[in-house]
C-alpha atoms as a PDB file:
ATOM      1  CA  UNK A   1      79.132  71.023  55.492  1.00  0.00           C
ATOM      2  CA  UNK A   2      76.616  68.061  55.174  1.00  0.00           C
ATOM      3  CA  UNK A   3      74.037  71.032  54.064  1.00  0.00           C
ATOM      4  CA  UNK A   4      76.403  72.091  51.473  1.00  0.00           C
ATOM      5  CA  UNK A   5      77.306  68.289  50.533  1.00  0.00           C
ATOM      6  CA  UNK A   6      73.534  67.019  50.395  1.00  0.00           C
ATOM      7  CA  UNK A   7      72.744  70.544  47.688  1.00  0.00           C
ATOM      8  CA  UNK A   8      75.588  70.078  45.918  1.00  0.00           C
ATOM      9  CA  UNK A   9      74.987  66.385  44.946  1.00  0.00           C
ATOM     10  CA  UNK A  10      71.141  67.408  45.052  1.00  0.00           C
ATOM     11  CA  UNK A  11      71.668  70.058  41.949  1.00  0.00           C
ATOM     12  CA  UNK A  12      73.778  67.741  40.154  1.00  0.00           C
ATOM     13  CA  UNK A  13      72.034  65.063  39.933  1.00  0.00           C
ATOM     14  CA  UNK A  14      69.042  67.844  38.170  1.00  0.00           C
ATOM     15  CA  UNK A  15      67.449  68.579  41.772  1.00  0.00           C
ATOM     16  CA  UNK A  16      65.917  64.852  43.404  1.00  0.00           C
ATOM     17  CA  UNK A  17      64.249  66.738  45.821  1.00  0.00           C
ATOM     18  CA  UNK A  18      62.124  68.558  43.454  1.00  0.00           C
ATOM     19  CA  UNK A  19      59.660  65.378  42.705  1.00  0.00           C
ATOM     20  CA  UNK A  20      57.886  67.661  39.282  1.00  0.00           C
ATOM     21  CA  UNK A  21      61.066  69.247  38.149  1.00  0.00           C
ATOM     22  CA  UNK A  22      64.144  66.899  38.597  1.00  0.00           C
ATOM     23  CA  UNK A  23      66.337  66.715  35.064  1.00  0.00           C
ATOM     24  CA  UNK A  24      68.458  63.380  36.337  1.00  0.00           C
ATOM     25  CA  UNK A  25      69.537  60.671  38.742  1.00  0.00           C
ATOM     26  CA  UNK A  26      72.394  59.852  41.178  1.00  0.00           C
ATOM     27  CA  UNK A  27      74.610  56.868  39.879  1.00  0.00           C
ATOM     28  CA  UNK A  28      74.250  53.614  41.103  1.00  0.00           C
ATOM     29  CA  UNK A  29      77.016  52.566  43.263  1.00  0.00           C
ATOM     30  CA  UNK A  30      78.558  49.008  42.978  1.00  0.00           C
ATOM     31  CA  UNK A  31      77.244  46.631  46.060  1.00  0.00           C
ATOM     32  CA  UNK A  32      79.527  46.145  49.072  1.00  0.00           C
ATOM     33  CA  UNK A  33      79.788  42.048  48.143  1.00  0.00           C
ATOM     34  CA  UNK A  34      81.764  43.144  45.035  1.00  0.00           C
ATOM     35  CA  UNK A  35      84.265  45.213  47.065  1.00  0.00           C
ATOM     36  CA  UNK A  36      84.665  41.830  49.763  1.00  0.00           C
ATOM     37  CA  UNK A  37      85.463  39.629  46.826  1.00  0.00           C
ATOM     38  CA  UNK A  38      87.564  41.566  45.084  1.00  0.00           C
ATOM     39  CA  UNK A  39      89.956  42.464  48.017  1.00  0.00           C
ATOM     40  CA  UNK A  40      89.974  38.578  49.388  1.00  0.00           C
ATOM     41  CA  UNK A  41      90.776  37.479  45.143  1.00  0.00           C
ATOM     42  CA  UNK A  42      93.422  40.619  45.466  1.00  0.00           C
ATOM     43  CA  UNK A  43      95.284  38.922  48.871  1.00  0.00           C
ATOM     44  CA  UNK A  44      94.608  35.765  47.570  1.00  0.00           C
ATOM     45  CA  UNK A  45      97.458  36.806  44.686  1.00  0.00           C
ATOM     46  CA  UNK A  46      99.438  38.692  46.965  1.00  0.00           C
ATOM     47  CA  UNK A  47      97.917  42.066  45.474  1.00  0.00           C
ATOM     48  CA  UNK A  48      95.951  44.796  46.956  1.00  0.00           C
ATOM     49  CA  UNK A  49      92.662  46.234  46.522  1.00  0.00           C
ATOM     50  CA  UNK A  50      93.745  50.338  46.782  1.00  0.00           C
ATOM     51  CA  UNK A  51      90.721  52.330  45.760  1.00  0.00           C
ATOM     52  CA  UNK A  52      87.049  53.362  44.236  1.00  0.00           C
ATOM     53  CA  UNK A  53      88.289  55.689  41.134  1.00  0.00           C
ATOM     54  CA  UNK A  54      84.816  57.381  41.118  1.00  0.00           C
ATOM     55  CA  UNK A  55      83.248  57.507  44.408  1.00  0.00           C
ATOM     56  CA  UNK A  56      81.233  60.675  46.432  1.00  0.00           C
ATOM     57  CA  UNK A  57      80.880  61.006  50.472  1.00  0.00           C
ATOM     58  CA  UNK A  58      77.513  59.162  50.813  1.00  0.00           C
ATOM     59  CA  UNK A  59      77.878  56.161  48.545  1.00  0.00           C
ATOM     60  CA  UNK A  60      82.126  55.410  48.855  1.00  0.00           C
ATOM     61  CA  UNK A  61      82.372  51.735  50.084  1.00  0.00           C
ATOM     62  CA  UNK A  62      86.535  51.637  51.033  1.00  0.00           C
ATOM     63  CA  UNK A  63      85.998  54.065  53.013  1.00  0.00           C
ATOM     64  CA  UNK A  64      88.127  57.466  54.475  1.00  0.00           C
ATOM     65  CA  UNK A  65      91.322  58.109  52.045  1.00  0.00           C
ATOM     66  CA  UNK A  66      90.206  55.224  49.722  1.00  0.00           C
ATOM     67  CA  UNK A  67      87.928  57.135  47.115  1.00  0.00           C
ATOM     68  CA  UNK A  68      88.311  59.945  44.373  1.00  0.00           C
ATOM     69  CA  UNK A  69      85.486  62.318  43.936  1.00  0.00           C
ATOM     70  CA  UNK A  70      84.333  65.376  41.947  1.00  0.00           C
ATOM     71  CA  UNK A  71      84.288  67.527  44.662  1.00  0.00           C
ATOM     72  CA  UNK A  72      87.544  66.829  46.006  1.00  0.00           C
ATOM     73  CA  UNK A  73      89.156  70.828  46.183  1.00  0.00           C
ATOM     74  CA  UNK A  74      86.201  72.384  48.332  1.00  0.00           C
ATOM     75  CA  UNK A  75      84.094  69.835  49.618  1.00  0.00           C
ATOM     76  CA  UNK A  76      84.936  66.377  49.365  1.00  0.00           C
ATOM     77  CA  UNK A  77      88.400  66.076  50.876  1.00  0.00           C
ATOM     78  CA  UNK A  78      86.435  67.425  54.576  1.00  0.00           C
ATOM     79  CA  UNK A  79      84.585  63.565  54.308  1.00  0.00           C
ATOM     80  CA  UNK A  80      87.521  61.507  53.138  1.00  0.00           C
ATOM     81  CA  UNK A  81      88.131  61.985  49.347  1.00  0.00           C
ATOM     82  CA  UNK A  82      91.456  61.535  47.845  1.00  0.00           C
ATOM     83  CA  UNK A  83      91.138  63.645  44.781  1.00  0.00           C
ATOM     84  CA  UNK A  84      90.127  63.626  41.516  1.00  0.00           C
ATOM     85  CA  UNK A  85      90.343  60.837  39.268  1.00  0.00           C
ATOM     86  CA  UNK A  86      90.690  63.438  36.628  1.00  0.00           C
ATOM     87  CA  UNK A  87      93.438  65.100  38.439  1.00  0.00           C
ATOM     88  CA  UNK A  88      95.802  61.912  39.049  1.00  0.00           C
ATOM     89  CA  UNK A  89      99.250  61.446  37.807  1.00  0.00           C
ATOM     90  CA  UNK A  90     100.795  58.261  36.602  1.00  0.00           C
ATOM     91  CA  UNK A  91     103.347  58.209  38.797  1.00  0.00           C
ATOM     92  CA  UNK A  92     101.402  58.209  42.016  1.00  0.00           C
ATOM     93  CA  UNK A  93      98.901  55.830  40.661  1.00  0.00           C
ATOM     94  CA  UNK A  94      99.894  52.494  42.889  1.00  0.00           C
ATOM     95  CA  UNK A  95     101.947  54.166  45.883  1.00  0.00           C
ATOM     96  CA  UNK A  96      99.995  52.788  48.377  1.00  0.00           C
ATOM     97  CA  UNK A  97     100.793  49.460  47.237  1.00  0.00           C
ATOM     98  CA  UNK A  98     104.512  49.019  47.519  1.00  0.00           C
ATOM     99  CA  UNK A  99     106.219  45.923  46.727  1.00  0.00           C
ATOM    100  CA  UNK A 100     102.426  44.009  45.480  1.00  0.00           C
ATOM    101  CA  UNK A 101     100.601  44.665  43.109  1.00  0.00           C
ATOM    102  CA  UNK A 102      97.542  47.241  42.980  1.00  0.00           C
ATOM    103  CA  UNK A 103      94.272  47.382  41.599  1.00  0.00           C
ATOM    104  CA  UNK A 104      91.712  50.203  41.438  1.00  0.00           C
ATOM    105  CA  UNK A 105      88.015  49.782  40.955  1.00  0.00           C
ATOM    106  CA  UNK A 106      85.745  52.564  38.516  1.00  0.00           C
ATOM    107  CA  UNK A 107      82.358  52.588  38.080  1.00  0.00           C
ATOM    108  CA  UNK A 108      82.454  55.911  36.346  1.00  0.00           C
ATOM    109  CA  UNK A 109      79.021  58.176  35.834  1.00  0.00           C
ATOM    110  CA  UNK A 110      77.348  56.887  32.682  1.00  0.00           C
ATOM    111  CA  UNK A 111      78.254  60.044  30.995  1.00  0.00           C
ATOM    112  CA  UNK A 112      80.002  59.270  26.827  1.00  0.00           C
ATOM    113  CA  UNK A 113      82.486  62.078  26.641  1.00  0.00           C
ATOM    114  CA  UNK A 114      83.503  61.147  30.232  1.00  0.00           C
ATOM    115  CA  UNK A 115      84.159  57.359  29.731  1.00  0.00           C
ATOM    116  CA  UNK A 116      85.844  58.110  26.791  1.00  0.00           C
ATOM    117  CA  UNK A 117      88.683  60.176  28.891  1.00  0.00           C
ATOM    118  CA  UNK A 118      88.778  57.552  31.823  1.00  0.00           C
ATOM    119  CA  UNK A 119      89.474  54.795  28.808  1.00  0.00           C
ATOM    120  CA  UNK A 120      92.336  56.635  27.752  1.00  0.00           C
ATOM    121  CA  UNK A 121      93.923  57.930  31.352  1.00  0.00           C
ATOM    122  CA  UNK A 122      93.202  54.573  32.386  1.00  0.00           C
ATOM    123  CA  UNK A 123      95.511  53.183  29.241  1.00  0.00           C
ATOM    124  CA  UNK A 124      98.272  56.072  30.358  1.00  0.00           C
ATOM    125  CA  UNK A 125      98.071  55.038  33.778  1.00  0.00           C
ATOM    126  CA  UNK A 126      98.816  51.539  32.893  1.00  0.00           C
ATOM    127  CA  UNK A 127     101.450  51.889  29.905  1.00  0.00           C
ATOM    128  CA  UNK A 128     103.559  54.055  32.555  1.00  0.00           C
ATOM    129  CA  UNK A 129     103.317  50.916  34.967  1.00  0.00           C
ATOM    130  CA  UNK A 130     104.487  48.380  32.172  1.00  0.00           C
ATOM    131  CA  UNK A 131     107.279  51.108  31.778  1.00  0.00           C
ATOM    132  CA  UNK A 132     108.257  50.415  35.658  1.00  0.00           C
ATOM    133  CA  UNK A 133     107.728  46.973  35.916  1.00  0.00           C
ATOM    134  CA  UNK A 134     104.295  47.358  37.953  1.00  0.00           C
ATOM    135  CA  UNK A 135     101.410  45.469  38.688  1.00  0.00           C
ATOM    136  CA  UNK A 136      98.556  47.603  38.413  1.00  0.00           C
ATOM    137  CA  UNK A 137      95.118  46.375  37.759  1.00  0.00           C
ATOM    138  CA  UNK A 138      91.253  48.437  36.888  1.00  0.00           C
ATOM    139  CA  UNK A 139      88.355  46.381  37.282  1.00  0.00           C
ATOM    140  CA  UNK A 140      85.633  48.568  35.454  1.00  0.00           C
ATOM    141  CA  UNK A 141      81.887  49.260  35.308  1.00  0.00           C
ATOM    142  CA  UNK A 142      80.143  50.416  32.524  1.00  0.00           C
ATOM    143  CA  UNK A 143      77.366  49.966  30.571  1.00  0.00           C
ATOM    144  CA  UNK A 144      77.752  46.714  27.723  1.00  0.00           C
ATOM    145  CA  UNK A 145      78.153  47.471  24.047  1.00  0.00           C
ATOM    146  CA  UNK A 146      77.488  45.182  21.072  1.00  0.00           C
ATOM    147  CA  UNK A 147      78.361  45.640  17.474  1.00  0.00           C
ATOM    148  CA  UNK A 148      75.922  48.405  15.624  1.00  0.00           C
ATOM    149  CA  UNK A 149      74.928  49.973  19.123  1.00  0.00           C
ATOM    150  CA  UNK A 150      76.218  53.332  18.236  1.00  0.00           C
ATOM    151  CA  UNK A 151      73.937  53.689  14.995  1.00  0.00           C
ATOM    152  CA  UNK A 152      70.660  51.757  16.394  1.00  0.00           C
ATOM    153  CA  UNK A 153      68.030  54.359  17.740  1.00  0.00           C
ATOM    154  CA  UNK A 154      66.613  51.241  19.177  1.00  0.00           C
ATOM    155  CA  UNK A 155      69.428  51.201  21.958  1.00  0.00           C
ATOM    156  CA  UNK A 156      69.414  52.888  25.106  1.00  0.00           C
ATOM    157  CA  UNK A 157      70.910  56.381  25.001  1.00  0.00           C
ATOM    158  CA  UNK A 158      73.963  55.668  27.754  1.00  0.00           C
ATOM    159  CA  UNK A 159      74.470  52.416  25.420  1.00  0.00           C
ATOM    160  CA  UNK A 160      74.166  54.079  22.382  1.00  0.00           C
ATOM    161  CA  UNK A 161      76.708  56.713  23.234  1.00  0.00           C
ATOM    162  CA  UNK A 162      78.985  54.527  25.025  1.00  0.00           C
ATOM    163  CA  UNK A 163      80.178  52.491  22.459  1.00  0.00           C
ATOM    164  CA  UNK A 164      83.548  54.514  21.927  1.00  0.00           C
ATOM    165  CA  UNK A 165      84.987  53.901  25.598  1.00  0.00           C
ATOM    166  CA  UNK A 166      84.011  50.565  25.526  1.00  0.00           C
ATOM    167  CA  UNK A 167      85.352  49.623  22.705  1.00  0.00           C
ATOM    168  CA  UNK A 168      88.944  51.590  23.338  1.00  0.00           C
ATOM    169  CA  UNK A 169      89.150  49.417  26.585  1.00  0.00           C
ATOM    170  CA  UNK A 170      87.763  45.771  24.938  1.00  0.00           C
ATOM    171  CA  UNK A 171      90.307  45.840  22.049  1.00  0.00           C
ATOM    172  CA  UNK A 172      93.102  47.428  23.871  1.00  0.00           C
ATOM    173  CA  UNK A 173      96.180  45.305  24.883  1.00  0.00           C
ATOM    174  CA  UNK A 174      95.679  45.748  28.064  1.00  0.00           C
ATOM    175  CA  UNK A 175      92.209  43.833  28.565  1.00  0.00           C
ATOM    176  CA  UNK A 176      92.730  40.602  30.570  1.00  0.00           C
ATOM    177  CA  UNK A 177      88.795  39.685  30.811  1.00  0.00           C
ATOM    178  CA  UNK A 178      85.474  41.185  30.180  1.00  0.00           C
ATOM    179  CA  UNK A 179      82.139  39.853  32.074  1.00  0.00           C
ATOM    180  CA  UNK A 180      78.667  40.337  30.447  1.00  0.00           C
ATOM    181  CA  UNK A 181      75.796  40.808  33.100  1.00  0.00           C
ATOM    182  CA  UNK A 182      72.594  40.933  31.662  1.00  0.00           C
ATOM    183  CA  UNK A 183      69.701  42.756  32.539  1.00  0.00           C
ATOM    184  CA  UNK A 184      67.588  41.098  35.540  1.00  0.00           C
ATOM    185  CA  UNK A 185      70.345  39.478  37.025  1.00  0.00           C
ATOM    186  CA  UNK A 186      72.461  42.134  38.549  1.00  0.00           C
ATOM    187  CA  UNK A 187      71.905  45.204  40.134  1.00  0.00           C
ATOM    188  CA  UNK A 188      73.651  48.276  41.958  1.00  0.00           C
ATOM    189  CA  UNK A 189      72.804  50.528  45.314  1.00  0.00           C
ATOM    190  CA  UNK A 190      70.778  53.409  44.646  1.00  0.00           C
ATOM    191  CA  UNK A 191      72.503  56.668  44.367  1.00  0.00           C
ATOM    192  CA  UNK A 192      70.184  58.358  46.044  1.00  0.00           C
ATOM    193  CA  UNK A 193      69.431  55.826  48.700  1.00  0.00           C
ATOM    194  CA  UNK A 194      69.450  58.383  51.556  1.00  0.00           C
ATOM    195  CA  UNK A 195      66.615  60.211  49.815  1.00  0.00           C
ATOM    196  CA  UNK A 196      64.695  56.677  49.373  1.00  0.00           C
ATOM    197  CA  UNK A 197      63.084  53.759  51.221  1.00  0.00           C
ATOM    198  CA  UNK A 198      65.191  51.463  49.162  1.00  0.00           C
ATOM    199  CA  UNK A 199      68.665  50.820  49.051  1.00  0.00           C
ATOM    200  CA  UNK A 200      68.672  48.413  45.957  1.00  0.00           C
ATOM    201  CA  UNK A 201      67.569  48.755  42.227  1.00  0.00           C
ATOM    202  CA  UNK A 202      68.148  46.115  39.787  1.00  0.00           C
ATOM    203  CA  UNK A 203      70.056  47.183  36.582  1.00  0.00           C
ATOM    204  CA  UNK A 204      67.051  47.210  33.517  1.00  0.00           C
ATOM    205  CA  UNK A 205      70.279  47.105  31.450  1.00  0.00           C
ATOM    206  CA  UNK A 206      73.531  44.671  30.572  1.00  0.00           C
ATOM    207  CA  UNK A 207      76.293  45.793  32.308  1.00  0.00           C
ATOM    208  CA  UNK A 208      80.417  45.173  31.088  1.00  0.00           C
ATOM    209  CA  UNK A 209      82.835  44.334  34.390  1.00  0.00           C
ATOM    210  CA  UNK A 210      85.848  44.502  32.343  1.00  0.00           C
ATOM    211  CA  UNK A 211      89.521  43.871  33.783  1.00  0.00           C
ATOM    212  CA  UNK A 212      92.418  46.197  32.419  1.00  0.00           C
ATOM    213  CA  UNK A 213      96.100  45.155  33.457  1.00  0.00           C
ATOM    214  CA  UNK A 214      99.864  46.138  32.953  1.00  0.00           C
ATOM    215  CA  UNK A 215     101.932  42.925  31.618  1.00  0.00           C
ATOM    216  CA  UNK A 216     103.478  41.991  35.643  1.00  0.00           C
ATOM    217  CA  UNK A 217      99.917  41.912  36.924  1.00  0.00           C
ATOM    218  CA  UNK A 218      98.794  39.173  33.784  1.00  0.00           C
ATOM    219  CA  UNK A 219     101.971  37.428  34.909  1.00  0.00           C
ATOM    220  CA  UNK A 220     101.216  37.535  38.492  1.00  0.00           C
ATOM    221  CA  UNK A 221      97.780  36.405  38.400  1.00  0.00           C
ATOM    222  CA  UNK A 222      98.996  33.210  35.815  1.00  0.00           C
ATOM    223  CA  UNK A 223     101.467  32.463  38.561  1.00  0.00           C
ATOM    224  CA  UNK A 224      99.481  32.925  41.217  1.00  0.00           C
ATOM    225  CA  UNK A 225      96.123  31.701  40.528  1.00  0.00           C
ATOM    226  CA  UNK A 226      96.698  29.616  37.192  1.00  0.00           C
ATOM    227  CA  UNK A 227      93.533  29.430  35.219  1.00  0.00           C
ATOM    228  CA  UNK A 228      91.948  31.764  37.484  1.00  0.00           C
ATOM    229  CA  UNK A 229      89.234  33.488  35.052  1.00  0.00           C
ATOM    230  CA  UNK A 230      86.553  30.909  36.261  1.00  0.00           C
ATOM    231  CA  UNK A 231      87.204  31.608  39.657  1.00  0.00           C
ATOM    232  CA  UNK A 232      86.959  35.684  39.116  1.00  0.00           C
ATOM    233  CA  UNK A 233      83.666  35.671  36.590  1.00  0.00           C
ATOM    234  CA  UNK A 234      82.009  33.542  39.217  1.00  0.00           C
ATOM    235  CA  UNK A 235      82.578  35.619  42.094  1.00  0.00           C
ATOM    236  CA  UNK A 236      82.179  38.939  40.535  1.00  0.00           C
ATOM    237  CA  UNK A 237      78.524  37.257  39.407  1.00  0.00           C
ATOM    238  CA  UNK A 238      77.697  36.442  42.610  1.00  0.00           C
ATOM    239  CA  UNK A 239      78.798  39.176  44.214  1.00  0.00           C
ATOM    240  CA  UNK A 240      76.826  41.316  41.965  1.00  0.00           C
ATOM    241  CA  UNK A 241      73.539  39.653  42.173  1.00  0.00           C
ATOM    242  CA  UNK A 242      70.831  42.511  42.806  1.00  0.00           C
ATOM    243  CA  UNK A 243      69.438  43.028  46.441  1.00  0.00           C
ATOM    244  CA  UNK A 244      66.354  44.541  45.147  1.00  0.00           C
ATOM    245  CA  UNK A 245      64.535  41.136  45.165  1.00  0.00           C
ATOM    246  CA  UNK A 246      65.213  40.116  48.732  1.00  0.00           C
ATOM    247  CA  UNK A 247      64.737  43.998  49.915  1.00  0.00           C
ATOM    248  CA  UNK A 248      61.122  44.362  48.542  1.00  0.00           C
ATOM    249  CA  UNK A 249      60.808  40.874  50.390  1.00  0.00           C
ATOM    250  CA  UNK A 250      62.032  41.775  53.029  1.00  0.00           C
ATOM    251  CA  UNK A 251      59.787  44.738  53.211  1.00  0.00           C
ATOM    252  CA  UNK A 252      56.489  43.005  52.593  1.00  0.00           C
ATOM    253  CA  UNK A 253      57.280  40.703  55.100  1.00  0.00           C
ATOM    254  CA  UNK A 254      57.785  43.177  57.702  1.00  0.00           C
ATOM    255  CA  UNK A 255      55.111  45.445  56.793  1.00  0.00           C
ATOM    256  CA  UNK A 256      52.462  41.813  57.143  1.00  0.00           C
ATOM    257  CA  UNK A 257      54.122  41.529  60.406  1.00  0.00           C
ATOM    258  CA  UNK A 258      53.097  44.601  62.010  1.00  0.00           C
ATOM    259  CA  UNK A 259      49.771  44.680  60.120  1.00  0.00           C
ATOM    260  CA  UNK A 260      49.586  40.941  62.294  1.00  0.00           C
ATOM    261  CA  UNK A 261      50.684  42.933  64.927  1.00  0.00           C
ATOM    262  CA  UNK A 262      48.424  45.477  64.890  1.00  0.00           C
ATOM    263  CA  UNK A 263      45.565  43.174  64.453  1.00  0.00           C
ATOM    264  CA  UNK A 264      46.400  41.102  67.450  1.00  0.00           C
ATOM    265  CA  UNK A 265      46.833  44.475  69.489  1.00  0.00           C
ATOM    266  CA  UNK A 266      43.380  45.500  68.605  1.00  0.00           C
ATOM    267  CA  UNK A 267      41.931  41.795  69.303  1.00  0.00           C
ATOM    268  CA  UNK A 268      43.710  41.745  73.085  1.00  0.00           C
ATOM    269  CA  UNK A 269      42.639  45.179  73.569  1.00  0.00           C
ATOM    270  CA  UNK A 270      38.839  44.242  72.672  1.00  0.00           C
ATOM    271  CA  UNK A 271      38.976  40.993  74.525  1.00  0.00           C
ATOM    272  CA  UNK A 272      40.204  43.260  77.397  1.00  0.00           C
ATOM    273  CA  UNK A 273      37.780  45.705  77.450  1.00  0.00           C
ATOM    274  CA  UNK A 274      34.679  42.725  77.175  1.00  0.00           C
ATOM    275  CA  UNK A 275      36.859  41.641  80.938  1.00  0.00           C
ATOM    276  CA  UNK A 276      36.613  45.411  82.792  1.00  0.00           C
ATOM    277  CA  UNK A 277      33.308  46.216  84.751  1.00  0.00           C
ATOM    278  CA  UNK A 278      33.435  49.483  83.773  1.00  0.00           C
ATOM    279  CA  UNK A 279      33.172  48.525  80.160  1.00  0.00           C
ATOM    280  CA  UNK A 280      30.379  45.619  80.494  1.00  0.00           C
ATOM    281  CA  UNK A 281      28.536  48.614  82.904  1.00  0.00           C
ATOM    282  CA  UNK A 282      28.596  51.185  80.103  1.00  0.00           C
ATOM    283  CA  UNK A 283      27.692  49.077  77.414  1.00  0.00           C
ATOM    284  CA  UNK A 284      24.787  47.489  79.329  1.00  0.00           C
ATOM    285  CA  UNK A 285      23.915  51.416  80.234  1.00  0.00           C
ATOM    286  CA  UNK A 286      23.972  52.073  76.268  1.00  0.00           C
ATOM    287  CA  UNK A 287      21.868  48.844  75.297  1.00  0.00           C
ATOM    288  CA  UNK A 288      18.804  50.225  77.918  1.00  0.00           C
ATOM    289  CA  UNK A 289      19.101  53.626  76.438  1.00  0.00           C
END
């Protein structure tokens, strides 16, 4: 099964094992930091942090039966997936949450056509909690959008192209807060980190963290936490701060290590050899010769 999971991922992705002929990339995955802070800000307002809406088996970060998947019906479900995202009805949406309230998080593939329909289920899912008196949140990862994006050939293509889904979720009723990163400052775990040295990349691109809620989940974070937007765009900055820097540190600093190592291994070595009999013997041997 781990075969079949690794080639499955492998060919979607356009084939990262074939260095000349790959057509793609693995999505980044959101850092584990951001999944610690959001689930201590979740108890701190009595709410619970319930899932990763687009997850696989080697990046998920909630772990076992906390993650939906693309793979779910053949493969997925054997390491832990839920479902798919795609696939989930309103009125399960929250269940594992009874009596708080629940939020999800979705860092969806960077794909247009495919934001576009998590935007709108997204919207159904939460107009069917406002319906039942729920508190159901989405904090939500996607690439950020400025006015004129869509018809700049300038722009990056998953910018360019996402304009649509972002703007559905900015200007719907439903946004309580949206967080600009910009590019530098943040960054995400590599998709394909088993298949690299590195496990960090910083994003080259701004990035939208944007927070969807029914009306009892506005209300319950007012009465909860008061002003507590400060307190949320601060953490989630932190928290998303790239590891890339502090890797490739780390790294060098290792790797000058064990070159020092190495160096001090072959210096004890020499001085022992200039100490043995046998060595002073056969190099006095090789000097008469």
């Amino acid at each position: 099964l781990v075969f079949v999971l690794l080639l499955r991922y492998s060919a979607l992705a356009g084939g990262h094992l074939l260095n000349d002929l790959r057509g793609g990339g693995m999505q980044g995955s959101v850092h584990r930091e951001v999944f610690a802070f959001l689930g201590d800000f979740c108890s701190g307002i009595g709410h619970t942090l319930a899932g990763e809406c687009f997850a696989s088996p080697l990046n998920a970060n909630l772990g076992v039966g906390m993650y939906r998947s693309g793979f779910y019906g053949d493969l997925d479900k054997h390491f832990g997936s839920i479902g798919d995202f795609f696939q989930w009805k309103s009125r399960d949406v929250g269940k594992s949450s009874i009596g708080g309230g629940t939020w999800y998080e979705a860092n969806p593939p960077f794909s247009p056509g495919l934001m576009q329909e998590m935007a709108i289920q997204i919207m159904t899912h939460l107009e069917a909690a406002d319906e039942k008196d729920a508190a159901l949140s989405f904090v939500i990862i996607v690439p950020a959008c400025s006015n004129g994006d869509s018809s700049s050939s300038g722009v990056p293509v998953a910018r360019r192209f996402a304009g649509k889904s972002f703007n559905t979720m900015l200007k719907s009723e439903y946004q309580s807060h949206n967080i600009r990163l910009a590019s530098g400052d943040h960054g995400y775990v590599e998709g394909a980190q088993h298949l690299r040295p590195t496990q960090f990349k910083t994003s080259m691109y701004d990035t939208s963290v944007m927070l969807l809620q029914s009306k009892r989940a506005r209300n319950d974070m007012k009465a909860a936490a008061g002003d507590w937007r400060d307190k949320f765009e601060a953490g989630m900055r932190a928290a998303f701060c790239s590891g890339h820097t502090s890797e490739t540190e780390d790294r060098k600093r290792k790797a000058e290590e064990s070159t020092s190592d190495g160096l001090e291994t072959n210096r004890s070595e020499k001085r022992r050899r200039t100490k043995d009999p046998k060595w002073k013997k056969h190099k006095k041997s090789r000097t008469d010769s």
